[in-house]
N, C-alpha and C. Protein backbone atom coordinates (compact mmCIF):
# COMPACT_ATOMS: atom_id res chain seq x y z
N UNK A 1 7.36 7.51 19.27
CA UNK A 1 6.12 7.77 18.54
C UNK A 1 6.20 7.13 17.15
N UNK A 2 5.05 6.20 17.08
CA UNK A 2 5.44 5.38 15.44
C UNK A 2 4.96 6.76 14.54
N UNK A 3 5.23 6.46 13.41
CA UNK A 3 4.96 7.08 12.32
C UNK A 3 4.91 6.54 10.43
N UNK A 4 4.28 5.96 9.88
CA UNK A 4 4.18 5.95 9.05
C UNK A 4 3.98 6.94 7.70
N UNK A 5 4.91 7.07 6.91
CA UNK A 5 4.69 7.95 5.68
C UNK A 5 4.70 7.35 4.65
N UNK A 6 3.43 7.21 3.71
CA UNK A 6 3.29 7.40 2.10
C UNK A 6 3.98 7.87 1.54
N UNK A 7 4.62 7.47 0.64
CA UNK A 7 5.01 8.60 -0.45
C UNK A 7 4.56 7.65 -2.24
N UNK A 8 4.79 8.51 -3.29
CA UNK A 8 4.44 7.73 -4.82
C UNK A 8 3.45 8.10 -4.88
N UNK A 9 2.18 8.54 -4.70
CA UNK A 9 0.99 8.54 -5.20
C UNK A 9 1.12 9.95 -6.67
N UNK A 10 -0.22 9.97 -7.23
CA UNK A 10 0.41 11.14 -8.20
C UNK A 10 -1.20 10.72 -9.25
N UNK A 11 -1.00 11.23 -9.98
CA UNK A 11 -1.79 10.79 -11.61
C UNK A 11 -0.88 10.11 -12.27
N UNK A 12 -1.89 8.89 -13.01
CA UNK A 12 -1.09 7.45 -13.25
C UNK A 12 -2.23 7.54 -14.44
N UNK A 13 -2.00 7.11 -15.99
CA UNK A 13 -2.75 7.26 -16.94
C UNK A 13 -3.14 5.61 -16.90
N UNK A 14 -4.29 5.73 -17.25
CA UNK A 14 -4.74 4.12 -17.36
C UNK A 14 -4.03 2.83 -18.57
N UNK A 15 -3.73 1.88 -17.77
CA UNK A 15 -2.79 0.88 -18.34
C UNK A 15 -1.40 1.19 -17.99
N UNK A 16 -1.11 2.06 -16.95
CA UNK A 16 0.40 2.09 -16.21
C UNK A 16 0.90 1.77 -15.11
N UNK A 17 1.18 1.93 -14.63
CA UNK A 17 2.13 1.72 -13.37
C UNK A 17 2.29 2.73 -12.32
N UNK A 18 1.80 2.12 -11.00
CA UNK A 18 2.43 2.91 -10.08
C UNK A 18 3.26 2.39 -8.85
N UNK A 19 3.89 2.78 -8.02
CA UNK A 19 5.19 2.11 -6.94
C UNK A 19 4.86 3.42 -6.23
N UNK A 20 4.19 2.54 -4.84
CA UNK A 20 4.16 3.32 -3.55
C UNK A 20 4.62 3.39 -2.41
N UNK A 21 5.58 3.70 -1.07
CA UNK A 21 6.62 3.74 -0.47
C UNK A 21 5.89 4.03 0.71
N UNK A 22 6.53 2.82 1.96
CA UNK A 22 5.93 3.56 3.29
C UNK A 22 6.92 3.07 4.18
N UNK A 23 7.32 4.25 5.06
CA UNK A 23 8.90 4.11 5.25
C UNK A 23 7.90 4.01 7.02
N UNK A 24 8.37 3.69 7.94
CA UNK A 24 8.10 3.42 9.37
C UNK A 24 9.17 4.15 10.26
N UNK A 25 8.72 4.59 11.28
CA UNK A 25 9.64 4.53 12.28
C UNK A 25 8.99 4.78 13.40
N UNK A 26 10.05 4.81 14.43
CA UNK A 26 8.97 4.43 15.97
C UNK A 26 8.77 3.27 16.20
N UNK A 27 8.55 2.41 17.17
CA UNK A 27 7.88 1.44 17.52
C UNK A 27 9.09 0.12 17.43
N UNK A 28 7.90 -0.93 17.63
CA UNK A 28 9.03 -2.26 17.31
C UNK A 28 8.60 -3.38 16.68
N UNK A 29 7.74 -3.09 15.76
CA UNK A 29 6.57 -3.71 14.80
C UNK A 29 7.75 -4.03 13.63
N UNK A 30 7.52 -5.89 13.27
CA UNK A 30 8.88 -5.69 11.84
C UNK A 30 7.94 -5.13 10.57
N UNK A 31 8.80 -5.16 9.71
CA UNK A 31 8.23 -5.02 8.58
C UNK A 31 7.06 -5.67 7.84
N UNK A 32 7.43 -7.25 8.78
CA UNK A 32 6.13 -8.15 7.81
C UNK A 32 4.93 -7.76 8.56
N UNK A 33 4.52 -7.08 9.17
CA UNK A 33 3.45 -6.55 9.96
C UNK A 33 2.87 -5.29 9.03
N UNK A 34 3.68 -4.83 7.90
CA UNK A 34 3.03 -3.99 7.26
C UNK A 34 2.38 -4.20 6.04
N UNK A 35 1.54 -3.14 5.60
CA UNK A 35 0.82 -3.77 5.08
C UNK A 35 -0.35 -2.61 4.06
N UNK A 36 -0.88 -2.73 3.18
CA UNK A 36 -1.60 -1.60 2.03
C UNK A 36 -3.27 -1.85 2.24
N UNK A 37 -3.65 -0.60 2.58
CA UNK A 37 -5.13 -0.78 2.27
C UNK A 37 -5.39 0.37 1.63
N UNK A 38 -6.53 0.63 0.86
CA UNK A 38 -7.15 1.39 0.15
C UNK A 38 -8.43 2.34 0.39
N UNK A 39 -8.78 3.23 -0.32
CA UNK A 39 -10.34 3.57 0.30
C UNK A 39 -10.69 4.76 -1.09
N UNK A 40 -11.71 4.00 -1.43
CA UNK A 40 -12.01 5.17 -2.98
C UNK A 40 -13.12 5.60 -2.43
N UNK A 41 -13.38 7.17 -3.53
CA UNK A 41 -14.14 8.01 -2.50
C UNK A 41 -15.43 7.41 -2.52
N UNK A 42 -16.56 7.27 -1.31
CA UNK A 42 -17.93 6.93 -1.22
C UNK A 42 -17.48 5.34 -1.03
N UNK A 43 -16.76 4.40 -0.37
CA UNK A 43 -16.27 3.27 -0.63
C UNK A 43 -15.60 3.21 0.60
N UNK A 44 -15.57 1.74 1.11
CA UNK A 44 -14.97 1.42 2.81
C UNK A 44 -13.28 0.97 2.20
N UNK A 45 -13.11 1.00 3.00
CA UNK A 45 -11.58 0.97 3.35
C UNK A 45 -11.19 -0.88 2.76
N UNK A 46 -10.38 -0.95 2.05
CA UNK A 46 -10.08 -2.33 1.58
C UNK A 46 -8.77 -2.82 1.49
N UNK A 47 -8.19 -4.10 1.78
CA UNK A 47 -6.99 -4.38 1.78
C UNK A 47 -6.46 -4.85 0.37
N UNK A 48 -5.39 -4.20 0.50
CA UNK A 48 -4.55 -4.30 -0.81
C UNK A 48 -3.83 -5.80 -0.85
N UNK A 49 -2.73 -5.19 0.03
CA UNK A 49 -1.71 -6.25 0.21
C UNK A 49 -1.07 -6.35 1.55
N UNK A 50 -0.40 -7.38 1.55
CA UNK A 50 -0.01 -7.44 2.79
C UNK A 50 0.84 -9.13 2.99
N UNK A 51 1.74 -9.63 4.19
CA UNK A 51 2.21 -10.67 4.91
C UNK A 51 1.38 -11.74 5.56
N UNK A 52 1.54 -12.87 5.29
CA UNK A 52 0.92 -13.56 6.24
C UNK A 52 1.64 -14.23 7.32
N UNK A 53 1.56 -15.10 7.66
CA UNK A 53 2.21 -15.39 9.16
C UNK A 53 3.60 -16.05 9.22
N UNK A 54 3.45 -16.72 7.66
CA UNK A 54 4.89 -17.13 7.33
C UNK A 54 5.70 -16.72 6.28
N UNK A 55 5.40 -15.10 6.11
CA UNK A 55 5.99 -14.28 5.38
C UNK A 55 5.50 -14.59 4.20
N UNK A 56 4.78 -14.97 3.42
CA UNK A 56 4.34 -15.42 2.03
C UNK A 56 3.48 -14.24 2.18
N UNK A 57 2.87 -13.70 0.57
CA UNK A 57 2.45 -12.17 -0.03
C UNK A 57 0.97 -12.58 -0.22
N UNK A 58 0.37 -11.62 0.55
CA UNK A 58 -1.29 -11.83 0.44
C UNK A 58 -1.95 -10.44 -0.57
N UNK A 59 -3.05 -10.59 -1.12
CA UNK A 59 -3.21 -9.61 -2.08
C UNK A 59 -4.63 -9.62 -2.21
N UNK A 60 -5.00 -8.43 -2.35
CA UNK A 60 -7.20 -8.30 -2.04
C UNK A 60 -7.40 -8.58 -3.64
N UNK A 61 -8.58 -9.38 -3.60
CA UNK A 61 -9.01 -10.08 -5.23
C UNK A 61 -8.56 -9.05 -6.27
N UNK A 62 -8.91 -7.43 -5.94
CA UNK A 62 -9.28 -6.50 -6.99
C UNK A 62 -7.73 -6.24 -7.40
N UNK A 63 -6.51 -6.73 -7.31
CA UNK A 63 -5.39 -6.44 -7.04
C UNK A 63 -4.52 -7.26 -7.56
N UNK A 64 -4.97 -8.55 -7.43
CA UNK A 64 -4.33 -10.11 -7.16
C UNK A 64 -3.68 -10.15 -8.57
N UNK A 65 -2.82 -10.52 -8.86
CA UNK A 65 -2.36 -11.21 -10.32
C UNK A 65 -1.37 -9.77 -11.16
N UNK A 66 -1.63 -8.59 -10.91
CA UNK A 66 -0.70 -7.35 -11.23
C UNK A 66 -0.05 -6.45 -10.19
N UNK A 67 -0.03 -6.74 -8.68
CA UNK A 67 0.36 -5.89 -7.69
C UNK A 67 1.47 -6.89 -6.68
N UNK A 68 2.71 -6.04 -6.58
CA UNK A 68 3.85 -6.99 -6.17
C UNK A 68 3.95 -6.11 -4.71
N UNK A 69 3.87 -6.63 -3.49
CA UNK A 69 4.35 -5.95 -2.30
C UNK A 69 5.83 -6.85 -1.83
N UNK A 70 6.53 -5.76 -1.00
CA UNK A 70 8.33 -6.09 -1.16
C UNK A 70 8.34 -5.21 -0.09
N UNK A 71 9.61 -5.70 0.74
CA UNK A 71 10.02 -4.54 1.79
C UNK A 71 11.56 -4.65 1.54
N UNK A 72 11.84 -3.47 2.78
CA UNK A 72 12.79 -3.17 2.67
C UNK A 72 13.54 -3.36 4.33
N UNK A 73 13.88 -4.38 5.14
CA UNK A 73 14.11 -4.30 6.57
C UNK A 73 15.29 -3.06 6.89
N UNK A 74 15.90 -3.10 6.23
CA UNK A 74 17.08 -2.09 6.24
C UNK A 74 16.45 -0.61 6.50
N UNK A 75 15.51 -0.81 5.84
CA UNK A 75 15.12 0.98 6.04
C UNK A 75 13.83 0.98 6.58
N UNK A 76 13.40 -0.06 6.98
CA UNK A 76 11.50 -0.32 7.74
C UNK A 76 10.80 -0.01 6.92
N UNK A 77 10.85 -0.27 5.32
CA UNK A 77 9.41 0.07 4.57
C UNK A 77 9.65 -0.66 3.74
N UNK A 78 7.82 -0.50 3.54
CA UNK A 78 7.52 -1.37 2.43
C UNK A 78 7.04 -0.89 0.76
N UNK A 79 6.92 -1.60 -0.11
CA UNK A 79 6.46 -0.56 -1.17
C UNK A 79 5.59 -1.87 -1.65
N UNK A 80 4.52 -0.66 -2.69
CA UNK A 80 3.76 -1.74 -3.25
C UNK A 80 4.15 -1.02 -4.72
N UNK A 81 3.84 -1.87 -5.78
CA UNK A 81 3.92 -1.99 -7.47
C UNK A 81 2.95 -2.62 -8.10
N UNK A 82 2.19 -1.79 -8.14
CA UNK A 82 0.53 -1.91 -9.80
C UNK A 82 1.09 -1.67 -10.88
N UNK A 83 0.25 -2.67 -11.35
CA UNK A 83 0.12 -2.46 -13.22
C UNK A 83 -1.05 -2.52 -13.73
N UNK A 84 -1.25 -2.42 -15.14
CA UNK A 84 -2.51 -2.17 -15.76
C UNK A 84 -3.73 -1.49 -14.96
N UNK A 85 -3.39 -0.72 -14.41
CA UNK A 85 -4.16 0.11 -13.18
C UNK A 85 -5.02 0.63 -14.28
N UNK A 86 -6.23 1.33 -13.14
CA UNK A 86 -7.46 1.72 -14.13
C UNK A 86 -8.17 2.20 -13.25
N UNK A 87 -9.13 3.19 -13.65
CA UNK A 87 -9.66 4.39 -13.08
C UNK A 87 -10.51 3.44 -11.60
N UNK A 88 -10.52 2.38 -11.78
CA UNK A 88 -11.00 1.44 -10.44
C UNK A 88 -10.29 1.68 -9.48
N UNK A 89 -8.48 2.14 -9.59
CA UNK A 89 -7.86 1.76 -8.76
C UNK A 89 -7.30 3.23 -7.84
N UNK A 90 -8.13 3.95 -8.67
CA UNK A 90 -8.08 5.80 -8.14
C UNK A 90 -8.55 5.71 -6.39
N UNK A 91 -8.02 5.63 -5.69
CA UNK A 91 -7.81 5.91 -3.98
C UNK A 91 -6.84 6.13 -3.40
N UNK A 92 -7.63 6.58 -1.92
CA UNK A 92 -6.33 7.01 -0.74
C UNK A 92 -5.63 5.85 -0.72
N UNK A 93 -4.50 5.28 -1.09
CA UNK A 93 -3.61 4.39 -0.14
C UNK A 93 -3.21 4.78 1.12
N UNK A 94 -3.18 3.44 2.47
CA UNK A 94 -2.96 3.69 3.25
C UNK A 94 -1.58 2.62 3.79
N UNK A 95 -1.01 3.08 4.85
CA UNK A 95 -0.47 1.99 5.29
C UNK A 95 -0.90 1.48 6.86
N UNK A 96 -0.32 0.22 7.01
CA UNK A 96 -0.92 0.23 8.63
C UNK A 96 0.49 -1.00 8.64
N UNK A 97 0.96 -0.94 10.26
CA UNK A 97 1.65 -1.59 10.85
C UNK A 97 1.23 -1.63 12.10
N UNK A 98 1.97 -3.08 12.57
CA UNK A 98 1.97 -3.27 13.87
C UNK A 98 0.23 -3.27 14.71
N UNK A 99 0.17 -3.16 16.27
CA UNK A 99 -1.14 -3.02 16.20
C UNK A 99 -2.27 -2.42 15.55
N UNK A 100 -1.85 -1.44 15.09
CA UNK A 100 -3.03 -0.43 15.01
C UNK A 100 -2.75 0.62 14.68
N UNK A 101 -1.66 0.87 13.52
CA UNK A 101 -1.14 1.97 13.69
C UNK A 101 -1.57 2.61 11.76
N UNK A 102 -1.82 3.49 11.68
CA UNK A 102 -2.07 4.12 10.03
C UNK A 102 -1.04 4.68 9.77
N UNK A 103 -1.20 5.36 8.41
CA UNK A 103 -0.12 6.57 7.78
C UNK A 103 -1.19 7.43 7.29
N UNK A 104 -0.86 8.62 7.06
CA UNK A 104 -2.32 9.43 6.51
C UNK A 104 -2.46 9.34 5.04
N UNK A 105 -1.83 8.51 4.41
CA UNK A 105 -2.58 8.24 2.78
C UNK A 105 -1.67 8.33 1.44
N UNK A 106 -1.76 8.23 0.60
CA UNK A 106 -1.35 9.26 -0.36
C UNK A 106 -2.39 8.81 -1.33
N UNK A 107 -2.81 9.71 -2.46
CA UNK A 107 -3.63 9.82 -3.17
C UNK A 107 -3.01 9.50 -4.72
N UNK A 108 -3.77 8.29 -5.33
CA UNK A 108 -3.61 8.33 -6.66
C UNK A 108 -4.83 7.98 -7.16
N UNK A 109 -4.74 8.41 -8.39
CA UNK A 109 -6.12 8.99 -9.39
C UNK A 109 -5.08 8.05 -10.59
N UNK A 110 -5.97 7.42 -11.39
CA UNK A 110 -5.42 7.13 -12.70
C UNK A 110 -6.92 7.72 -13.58
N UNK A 111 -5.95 8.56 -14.57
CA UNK A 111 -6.98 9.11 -15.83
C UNK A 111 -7.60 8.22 -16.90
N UNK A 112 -8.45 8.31 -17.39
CA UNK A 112 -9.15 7.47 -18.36
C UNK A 112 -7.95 8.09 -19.38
């Protein structure tokens, strides 16, 4: 049974930093198959970050230029790292691997 878990989310004051963790197990999906999407409330679901086909780091516009995604093969997860975050960037993170598979979220809010 795959399973994906979030972890890092929290209250993040605006102009800081946050590092979010999604550890895998189950399945036989590698790591570069994983991958960050987002969803703020009243707002569709959007991709963060993520692998492309020859392992090079893909990143959604709203993101691009302050957000570093990195894994970890040793332990099947990946993490992502924001900066200068801002009350824009207050949503569920999600993760997804492999076909089709989610994690149920974790929630960060950054305060004005």
């Amino acid at each position: 049974q795959v399973q994906l878990v979030e972890s890092g989310g929290g209250l993040v004051q605006t102009g800081g930093s946050l590092r979010l963790s999604c550890r895998a197990s189950g399945g036989t999906f590698s790591t570069s198959t994983m991958m960050w999407f987002r969803q703020a409330p009243g707002k569709e679901r959007e991709f963060v970050a993520g692998y492309n086909w020859n392992g090079g780091t893909v990143y959604g516009d709203s993101v691009k230029g302050r957000s570093t995604i990195s894994r970890d093969d040793s332990r099947r997860t990946v993490y992502l790292e924001m900066s200068r975050v801002s009350p824009n960037d207050t949503a569920v993170y999600y993760c997804h691997a492999g076909k089709d598979y989610w994690g149920k979220g974790t929630q960060v809010t950054v305060s004005t």
